[in-house]
Structure formats: structure tokens, C-alpha cells
PDB file of N, CA and C in Angstrom:
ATOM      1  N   UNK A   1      93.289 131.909  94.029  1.00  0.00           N
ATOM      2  CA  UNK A   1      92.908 131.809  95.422  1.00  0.00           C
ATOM      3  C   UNK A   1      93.795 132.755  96.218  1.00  0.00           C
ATOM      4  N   UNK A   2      93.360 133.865  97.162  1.00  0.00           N
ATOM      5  CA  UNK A   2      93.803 134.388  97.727  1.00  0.00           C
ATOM      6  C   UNK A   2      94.536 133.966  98.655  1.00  0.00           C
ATOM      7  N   UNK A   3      95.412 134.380  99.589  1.00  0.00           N
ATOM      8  CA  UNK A   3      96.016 134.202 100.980  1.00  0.00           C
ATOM      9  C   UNK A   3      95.321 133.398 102.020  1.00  0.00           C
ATOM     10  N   UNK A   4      94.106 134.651 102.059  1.00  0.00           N
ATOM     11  CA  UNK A   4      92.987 134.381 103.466  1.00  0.00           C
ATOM     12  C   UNK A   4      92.701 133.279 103.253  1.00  0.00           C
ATOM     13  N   UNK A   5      91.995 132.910 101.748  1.00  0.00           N
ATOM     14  CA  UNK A   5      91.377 131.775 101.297  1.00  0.00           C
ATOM     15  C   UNK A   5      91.736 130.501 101.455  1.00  0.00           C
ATOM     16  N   UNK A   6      93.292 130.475 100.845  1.00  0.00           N
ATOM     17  CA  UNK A   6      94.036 128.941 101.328  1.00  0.00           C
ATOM     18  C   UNK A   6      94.393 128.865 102.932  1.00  0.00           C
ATOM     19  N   UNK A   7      94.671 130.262 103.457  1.00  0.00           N
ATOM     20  CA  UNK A   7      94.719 130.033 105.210  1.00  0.00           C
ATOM     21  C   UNK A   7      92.889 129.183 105.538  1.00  0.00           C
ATOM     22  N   UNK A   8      92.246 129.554 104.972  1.00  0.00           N
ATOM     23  CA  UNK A   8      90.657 129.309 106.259  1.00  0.00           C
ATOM     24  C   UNK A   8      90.681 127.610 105.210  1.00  0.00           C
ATOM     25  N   UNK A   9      91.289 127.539 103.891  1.00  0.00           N
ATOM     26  CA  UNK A   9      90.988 126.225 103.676  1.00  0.00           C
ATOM     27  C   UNK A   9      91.870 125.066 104.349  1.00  0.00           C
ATOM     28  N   UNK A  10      92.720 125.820 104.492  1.00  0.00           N
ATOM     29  CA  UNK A  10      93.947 124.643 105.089  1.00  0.00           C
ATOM     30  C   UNK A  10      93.241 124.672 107.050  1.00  0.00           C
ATOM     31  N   UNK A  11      92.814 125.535 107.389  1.00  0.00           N
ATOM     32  CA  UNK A  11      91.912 125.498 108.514  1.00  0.00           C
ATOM     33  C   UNK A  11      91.235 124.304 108.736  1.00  0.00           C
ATOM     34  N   UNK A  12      90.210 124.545 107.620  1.00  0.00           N
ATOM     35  CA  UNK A  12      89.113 123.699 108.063  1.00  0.00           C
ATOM     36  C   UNK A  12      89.657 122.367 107.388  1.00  0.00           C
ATOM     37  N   UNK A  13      90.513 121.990 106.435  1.00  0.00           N
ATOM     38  CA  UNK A  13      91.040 121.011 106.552  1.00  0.00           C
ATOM     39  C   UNK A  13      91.896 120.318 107.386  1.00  0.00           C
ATOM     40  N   UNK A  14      92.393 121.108 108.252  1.00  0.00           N
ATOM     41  CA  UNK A  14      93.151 120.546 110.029  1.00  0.00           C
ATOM     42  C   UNK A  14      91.988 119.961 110.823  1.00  0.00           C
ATOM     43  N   UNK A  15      90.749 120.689 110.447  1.00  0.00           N
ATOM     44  CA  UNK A  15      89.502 120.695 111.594  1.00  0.00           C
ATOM     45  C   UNK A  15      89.423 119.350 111.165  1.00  0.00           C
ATOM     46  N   UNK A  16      88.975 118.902 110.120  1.00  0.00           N
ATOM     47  CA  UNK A  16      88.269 118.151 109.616  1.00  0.00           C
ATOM     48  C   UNK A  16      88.589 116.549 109.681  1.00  0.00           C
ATOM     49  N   UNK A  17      90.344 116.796 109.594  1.00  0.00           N
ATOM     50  CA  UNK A  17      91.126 115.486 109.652  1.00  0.00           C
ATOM     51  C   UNK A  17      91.205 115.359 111.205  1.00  0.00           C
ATOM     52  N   UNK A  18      91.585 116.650 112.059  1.00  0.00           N
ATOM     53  CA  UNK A  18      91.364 116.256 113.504  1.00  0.00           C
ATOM     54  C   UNK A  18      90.283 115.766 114.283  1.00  0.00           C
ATOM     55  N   UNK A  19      89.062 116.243 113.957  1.00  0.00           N
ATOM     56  CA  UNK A  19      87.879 115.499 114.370  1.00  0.00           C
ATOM     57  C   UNK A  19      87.727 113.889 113.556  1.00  0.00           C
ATOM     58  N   UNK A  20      88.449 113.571 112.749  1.00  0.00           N
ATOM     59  CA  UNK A  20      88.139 112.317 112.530  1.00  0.00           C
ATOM     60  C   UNK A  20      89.059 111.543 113.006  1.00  0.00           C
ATOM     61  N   UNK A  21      90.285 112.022 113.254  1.00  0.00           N
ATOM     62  CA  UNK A  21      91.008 111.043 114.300  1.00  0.00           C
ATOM     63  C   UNK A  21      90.810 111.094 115.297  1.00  0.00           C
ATOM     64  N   UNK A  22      89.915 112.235 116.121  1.00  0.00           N
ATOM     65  CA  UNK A  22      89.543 112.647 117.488  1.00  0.00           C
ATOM     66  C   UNK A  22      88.431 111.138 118.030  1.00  0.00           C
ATOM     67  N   UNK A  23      87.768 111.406 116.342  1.00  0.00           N
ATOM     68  CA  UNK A  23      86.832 110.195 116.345  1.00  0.00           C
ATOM     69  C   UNK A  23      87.093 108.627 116.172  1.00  0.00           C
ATOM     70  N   UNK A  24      88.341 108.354 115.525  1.00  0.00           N
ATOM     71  CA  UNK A  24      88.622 106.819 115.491  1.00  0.00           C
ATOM     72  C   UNK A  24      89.450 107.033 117.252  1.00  0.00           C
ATOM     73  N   UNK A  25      89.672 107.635 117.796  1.00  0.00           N
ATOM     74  CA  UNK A  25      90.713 107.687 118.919  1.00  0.00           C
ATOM     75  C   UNK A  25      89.824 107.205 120.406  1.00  0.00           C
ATOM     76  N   UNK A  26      88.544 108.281 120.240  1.00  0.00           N
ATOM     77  CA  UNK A  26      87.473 107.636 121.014  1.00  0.00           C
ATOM     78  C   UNK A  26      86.876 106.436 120.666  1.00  0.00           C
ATOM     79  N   UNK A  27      86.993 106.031 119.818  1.00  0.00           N
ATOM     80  CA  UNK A  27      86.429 104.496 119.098  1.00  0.00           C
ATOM     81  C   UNK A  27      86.811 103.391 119.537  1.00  0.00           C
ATOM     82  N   UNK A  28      88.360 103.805 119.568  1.00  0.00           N
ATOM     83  CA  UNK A  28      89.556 102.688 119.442  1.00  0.00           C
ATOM     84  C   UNK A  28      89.452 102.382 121.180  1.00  0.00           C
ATOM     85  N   UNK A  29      89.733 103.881 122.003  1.00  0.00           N
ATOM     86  CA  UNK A  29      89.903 103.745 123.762  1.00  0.00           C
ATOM     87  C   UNK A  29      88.223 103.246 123.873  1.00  0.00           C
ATOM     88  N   UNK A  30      87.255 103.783 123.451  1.00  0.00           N
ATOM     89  CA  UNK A  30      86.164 102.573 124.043  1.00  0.00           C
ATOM     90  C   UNK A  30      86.206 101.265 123.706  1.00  0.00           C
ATOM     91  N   UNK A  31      86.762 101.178 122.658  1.00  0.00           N
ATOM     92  CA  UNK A  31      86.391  99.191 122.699  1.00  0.00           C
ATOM     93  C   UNK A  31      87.414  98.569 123.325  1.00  0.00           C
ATOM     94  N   UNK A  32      88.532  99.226 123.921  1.00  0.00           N
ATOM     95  CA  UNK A  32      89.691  98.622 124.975  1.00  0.00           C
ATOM     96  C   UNK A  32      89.296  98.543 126.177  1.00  0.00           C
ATOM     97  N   UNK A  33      88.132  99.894 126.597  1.00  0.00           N
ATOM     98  CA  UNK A  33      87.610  99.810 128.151  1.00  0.00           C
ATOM     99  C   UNK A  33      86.163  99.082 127.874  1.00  0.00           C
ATOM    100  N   UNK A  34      85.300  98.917 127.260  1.00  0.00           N
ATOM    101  CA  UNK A  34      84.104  98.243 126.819  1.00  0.00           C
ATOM    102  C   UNK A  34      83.683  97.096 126.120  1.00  0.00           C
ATOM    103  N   UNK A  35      85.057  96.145 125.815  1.00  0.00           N
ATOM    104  CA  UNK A  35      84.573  95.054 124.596  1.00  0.00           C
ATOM    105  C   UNK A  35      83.966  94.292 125.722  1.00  0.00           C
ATOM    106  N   UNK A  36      84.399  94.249 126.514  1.00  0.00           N
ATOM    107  CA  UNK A  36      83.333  92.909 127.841  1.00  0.00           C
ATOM    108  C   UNK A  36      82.148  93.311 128.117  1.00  0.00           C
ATOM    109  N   UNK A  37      81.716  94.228 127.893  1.00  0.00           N
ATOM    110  CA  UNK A  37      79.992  94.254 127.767  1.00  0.00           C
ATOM    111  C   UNK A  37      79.349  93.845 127.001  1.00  0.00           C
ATOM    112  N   UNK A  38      79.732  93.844 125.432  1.00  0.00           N
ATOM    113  CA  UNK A  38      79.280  93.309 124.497  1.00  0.00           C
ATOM    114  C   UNK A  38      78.627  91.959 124.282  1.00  0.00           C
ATOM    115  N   UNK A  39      77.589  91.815 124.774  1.00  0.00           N
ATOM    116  CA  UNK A  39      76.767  90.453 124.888  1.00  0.00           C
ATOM    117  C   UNK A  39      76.947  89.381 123.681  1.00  0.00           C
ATOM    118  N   UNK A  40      77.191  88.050 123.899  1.00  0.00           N
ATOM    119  CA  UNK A  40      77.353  87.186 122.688  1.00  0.00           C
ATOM    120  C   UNK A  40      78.762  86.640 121.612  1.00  0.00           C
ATOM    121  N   UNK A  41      78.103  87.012 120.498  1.00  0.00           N
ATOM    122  CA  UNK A  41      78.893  86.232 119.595  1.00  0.00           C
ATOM    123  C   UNK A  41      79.695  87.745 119.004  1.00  0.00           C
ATOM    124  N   UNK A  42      78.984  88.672 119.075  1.00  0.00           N
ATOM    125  CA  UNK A  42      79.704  90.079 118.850  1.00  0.00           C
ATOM    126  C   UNK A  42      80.277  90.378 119.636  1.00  0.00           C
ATOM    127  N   UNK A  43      80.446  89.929 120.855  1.00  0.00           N
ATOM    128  CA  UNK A  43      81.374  90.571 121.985  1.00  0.00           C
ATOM    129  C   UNK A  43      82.889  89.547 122.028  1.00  0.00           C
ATOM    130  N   UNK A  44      82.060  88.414 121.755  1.00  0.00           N
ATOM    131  CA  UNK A  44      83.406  87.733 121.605  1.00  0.00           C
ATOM    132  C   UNK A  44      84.163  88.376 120.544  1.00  0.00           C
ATOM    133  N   UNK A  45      83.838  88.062 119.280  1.00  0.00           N
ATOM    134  CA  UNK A  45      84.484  88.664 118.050  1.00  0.00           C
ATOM    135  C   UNK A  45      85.433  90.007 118.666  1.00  0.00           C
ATOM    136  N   UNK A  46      84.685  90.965 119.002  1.00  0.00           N
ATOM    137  CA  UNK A  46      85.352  92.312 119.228  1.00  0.00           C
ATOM    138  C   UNK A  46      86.379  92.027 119.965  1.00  0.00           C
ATOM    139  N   UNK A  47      86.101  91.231 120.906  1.00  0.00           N
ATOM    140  CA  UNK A  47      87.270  90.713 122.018  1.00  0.00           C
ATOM    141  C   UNK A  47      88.284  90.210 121.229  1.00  0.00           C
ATOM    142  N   UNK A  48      88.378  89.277 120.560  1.00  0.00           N
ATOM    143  CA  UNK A  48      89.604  89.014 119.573  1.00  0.00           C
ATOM    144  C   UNK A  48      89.791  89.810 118.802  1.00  0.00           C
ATOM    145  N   UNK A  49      89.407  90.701 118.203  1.00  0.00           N
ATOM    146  CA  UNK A  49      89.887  92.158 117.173  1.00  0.00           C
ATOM    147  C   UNK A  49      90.674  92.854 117.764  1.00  0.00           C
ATOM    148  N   UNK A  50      89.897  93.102 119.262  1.00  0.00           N
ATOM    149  CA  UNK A  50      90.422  94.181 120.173  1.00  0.00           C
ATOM    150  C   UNK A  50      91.889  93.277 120.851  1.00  0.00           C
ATOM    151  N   UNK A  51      92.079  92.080 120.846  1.00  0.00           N
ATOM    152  CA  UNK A  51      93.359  91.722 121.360  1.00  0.00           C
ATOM    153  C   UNK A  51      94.051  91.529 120.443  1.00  0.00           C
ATOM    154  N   UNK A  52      93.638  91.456 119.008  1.00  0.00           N
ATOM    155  CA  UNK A  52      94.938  91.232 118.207  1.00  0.00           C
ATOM    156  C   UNK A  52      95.103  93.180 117.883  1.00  0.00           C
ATOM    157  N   UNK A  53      94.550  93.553 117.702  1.00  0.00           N
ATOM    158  CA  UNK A  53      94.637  94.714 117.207  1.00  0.00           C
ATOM    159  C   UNK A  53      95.979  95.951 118.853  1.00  0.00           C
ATOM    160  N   UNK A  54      95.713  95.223 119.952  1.00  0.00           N
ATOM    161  CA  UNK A  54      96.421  95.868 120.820  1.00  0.00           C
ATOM    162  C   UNK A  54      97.634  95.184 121.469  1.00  0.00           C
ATOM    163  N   UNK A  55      97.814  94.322 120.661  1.00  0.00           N
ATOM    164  CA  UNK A  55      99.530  93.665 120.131  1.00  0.00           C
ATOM    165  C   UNK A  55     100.328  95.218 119.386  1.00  0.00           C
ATOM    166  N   UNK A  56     101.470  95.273 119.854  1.00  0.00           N
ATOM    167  CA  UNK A  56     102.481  96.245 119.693  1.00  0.00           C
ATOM    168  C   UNK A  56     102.239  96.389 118.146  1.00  0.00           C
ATOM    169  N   UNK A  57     102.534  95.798 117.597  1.00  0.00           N
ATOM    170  CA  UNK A  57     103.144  95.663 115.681  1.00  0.00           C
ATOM    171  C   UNK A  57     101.442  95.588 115.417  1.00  0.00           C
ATOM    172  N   UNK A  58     100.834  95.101 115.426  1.00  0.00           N
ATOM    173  CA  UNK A  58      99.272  95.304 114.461  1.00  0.00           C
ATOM    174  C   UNK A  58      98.662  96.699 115.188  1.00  0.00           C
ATOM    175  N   UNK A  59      98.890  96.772 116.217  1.00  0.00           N
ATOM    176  CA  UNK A  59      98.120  98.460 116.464  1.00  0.00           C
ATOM    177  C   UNK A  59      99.049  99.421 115.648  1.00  0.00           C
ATOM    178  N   UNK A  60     100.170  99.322 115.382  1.00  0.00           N
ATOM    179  CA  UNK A  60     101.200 100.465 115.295  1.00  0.00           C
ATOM    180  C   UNK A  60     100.696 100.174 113.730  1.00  0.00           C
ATOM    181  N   UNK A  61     100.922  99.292 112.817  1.00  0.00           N
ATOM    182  CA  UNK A  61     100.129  99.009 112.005  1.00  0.00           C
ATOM    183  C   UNK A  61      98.731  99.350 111.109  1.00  0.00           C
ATOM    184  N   UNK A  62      98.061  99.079 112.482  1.00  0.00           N
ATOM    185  CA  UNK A  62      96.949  99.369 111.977  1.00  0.00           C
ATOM    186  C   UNK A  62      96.273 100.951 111.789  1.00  0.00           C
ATOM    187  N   UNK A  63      97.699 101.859 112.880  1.00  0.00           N
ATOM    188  CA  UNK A  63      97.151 102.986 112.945  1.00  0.00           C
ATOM    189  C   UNK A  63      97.847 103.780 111.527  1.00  0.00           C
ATOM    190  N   UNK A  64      98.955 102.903 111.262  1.00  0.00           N
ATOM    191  CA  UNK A  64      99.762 103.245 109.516  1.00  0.00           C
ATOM    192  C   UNK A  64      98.408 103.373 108.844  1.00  0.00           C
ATOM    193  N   UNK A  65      97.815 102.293 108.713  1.00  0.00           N
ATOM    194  CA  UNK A  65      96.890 102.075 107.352  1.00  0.00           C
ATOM    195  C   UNK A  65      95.560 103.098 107.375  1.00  0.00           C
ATOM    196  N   UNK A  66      95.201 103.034 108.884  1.00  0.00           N
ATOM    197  CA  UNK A  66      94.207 103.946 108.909  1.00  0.00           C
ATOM    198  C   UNK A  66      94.412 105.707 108.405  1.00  0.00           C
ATOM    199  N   UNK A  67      95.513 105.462 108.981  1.00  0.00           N
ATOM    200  CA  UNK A  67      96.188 107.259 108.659  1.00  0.00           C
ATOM    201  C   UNK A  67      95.867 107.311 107.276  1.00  0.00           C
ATOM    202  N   UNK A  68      96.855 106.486 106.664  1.00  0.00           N
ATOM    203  CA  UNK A  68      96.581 106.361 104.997  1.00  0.00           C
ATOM    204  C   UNK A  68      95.396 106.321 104.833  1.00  0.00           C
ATOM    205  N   UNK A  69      94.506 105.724 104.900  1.00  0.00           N
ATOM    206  CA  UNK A  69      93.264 105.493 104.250  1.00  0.00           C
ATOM    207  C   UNK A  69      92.317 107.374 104.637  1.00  0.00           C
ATOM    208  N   UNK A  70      92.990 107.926 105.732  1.00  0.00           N
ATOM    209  CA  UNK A  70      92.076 108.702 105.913  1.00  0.00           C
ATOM    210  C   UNK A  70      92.354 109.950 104.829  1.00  0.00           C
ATOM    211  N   UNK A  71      94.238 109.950 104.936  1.00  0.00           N
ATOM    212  CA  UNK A  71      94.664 110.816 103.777  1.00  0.00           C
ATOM    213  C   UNK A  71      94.127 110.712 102.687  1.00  0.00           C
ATOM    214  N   UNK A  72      93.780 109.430 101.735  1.00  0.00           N
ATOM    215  CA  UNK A  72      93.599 109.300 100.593  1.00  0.00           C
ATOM    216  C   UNK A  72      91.901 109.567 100.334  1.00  0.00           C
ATOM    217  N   UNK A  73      91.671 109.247 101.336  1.00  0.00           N
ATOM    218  CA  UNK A  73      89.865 109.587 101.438  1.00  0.00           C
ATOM    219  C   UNK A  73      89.358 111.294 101.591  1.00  0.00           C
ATOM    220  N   UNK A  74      90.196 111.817 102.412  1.00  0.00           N
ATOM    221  CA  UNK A  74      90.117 113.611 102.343  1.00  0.00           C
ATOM    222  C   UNK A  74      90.597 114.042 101.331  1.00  0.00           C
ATOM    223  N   UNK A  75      92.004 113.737 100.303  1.00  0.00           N
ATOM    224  CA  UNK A  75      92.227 113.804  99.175  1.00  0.00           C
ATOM    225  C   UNK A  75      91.534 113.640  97.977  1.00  0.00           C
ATOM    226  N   UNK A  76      90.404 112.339  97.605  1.00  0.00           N
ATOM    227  CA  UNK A  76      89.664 112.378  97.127  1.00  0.00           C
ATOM    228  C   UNK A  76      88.491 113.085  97.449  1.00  0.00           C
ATOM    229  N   UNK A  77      87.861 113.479  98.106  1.00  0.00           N
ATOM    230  CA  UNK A  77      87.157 114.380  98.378  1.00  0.00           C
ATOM    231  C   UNK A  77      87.567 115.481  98.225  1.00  0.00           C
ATOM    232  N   UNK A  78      88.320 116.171  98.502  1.00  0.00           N
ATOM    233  CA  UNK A  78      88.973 117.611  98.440  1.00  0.00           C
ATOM    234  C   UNK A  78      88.464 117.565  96.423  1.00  0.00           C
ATOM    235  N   UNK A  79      89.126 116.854  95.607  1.00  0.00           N
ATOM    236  CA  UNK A  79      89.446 116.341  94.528  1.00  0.00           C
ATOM    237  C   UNK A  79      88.233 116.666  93.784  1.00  0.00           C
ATOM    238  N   UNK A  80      87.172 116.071  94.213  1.00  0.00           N
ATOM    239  CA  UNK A  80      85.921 116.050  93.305  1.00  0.00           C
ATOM    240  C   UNK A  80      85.190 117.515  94.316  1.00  0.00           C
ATOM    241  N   UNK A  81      85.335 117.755  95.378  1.00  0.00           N
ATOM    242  CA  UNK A  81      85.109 118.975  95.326  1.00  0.00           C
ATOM    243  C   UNK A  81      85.345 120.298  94.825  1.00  0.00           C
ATOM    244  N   UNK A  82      86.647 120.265  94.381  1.00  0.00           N
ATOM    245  CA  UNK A  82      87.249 121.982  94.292  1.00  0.00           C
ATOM    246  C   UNK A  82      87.575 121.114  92.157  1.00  0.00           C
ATOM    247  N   UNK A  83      87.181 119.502  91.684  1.00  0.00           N
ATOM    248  CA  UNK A  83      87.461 119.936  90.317  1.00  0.00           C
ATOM    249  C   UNK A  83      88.720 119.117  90.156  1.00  0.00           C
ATOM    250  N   UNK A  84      88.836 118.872  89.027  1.00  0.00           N
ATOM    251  CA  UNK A  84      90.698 119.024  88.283  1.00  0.00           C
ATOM    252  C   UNK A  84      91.531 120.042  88.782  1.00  0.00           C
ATOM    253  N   UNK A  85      92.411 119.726  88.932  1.00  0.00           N
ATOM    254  CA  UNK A  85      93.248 120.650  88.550  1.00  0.00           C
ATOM    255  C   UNK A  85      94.749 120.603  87.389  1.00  0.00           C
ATOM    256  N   UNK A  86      93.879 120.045  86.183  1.00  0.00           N
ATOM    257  CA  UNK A  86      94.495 120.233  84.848  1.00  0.00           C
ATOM    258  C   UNK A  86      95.420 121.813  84.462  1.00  0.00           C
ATOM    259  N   UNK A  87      96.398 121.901  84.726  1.00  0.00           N
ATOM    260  CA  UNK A  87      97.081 122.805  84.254  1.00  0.00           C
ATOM    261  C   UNK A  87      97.787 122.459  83.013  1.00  0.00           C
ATOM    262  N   UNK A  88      97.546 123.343  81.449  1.00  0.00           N
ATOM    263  CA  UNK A  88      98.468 123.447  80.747  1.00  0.00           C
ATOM    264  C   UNK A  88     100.530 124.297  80.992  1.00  0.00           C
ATOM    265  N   UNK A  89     101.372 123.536  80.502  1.00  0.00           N
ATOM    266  CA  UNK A  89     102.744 124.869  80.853  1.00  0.00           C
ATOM    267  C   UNK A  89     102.746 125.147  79.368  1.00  0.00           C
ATOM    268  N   UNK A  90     102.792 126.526  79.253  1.00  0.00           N
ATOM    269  CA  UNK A  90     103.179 126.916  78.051  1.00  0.00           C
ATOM    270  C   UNK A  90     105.040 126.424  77.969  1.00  0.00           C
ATOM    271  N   UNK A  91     105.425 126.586  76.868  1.00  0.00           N
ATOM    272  CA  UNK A  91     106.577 126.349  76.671  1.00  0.00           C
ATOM    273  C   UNK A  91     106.801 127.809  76.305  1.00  0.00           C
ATOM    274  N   UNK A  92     108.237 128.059  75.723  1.00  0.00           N
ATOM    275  CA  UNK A  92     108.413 129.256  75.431  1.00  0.00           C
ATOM    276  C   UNK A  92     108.962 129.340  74.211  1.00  0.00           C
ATOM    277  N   UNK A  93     108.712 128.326  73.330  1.00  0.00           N
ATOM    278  CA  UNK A  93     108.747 128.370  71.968  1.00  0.00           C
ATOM    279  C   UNK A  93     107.356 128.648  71.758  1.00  0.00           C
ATOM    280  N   UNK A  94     106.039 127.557  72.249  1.00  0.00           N
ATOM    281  CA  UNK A  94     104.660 128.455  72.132  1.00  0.00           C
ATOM    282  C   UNK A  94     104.425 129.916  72.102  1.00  0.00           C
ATOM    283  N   UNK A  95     104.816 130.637  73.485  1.00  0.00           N
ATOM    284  CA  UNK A  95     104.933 131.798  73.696  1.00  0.00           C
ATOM    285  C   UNK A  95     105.491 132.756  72.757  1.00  0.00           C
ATOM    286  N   UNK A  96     106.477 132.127  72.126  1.00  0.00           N
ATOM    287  CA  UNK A  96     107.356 133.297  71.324  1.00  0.00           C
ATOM    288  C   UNK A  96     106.358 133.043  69.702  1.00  0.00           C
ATOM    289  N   UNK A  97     106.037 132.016  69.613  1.00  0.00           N
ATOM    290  CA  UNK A  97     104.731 131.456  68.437  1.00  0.00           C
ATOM    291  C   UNK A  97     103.787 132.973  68.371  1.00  0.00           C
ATOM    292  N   UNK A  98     102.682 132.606  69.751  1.00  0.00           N
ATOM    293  CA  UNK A  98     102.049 133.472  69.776  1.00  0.00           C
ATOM    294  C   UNK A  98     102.438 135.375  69.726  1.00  0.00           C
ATOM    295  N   UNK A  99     103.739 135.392  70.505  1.00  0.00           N
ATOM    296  CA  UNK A  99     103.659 137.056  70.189  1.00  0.00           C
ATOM    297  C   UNK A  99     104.334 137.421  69.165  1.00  0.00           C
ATOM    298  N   UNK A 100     105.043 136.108  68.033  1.00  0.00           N
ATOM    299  CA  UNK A 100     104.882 136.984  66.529  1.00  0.00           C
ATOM    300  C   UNK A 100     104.417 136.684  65.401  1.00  0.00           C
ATOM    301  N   UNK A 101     103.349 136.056  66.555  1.00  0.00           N
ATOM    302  CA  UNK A 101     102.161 136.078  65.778  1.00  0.00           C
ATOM    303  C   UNK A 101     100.870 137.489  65.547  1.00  0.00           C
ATOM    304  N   UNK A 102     101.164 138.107  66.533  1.00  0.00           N
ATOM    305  CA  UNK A 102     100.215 138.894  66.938  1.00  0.00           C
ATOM    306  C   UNK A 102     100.858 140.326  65.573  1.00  0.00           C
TER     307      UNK A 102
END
């Protein structure tokens, strides 16, 4: 892999993780300004998610686990996209094998 190549991949992998926290971030600030609209038995619910979840220690928390989960989820993906990456190390008793062998 060239230079350019790992620069535009490490790119669009900034893009990619930033729009998805861009996206839990708008998620998270609407259901703090919006859970009271939520008609019913779902609005209640959200209402208690949304108040335990904006307690100091379970938000700070919860934003640990999410981080993690998002790392390990772009990681696996990255993973089955680009393959293994099984590398053999030669040793240098192999090495010295092969060239007197030749």
C-alpha cells in the first residue's frame, strides 16, 4: 500500500467514525430536548432511559461503552473487508536454509 493510499484510507476512516458519532451525538441531544413528546408507554420508557442515562457516571459510562463498541465494530469491518492479515516472519536460520540452498 502506498503513502497516498493509507493517507485517503485513514481519511475516510476519520469520515466514517466521525459521522457516526456526529450521529449518536444528534440522537443522544434529541432525546434530552424531545423525550416529552413521545406519546404513551414509549415516552415514558425513554423518559427513564433518558434520566438514568443523564446521571453524571452512567452517561460518562455509557459514552465509554459506546466508543468501544463503535471501535470494535469499524475494526471488524475494516477486517473482513481488506482480508487477513496473516503474515509469515521468516527467521534467519530459514533464510540462510534457503540461500544455500540455491
Amino acid at each position: 500500500m502506498t503513502e497516498q493510499q493509507a493517507t485517503e484510507s485513514r481519511g475516510k476512516q476519520f469520515l466514517v467514525g466521525g459521522t457516526i458519532l456526529l450521529i449518536v451525538a444528534c440522537l443522544v441531544i434529541s432525546l434530552l430536548i424531545f423525550w416529552r413528546e413521545i406519546p404513551g408507554l414509549l415516552g415514558e420508557t425513554v423518559g427513564k432511559v433518558v434520566g438514568i442515562m443523564s446521571t453524571p457516571f452512567f452517561m460518562e459510562a455509557s459514552f465509554v461503552i459506546l466508543g468501544f463498541f463503535i471501535v470494535v465494530s469499524l475494526n471488524t469491518w475494516r477486517r473482513q473487508k481488506e482480508g487477513d492479515e496473516f503474515v509469515t516472519i521468516e527467521t534467519k536460520a530459514e533464510a540462510e536454509d534457503r540461500s544455500g540452498s540455491r
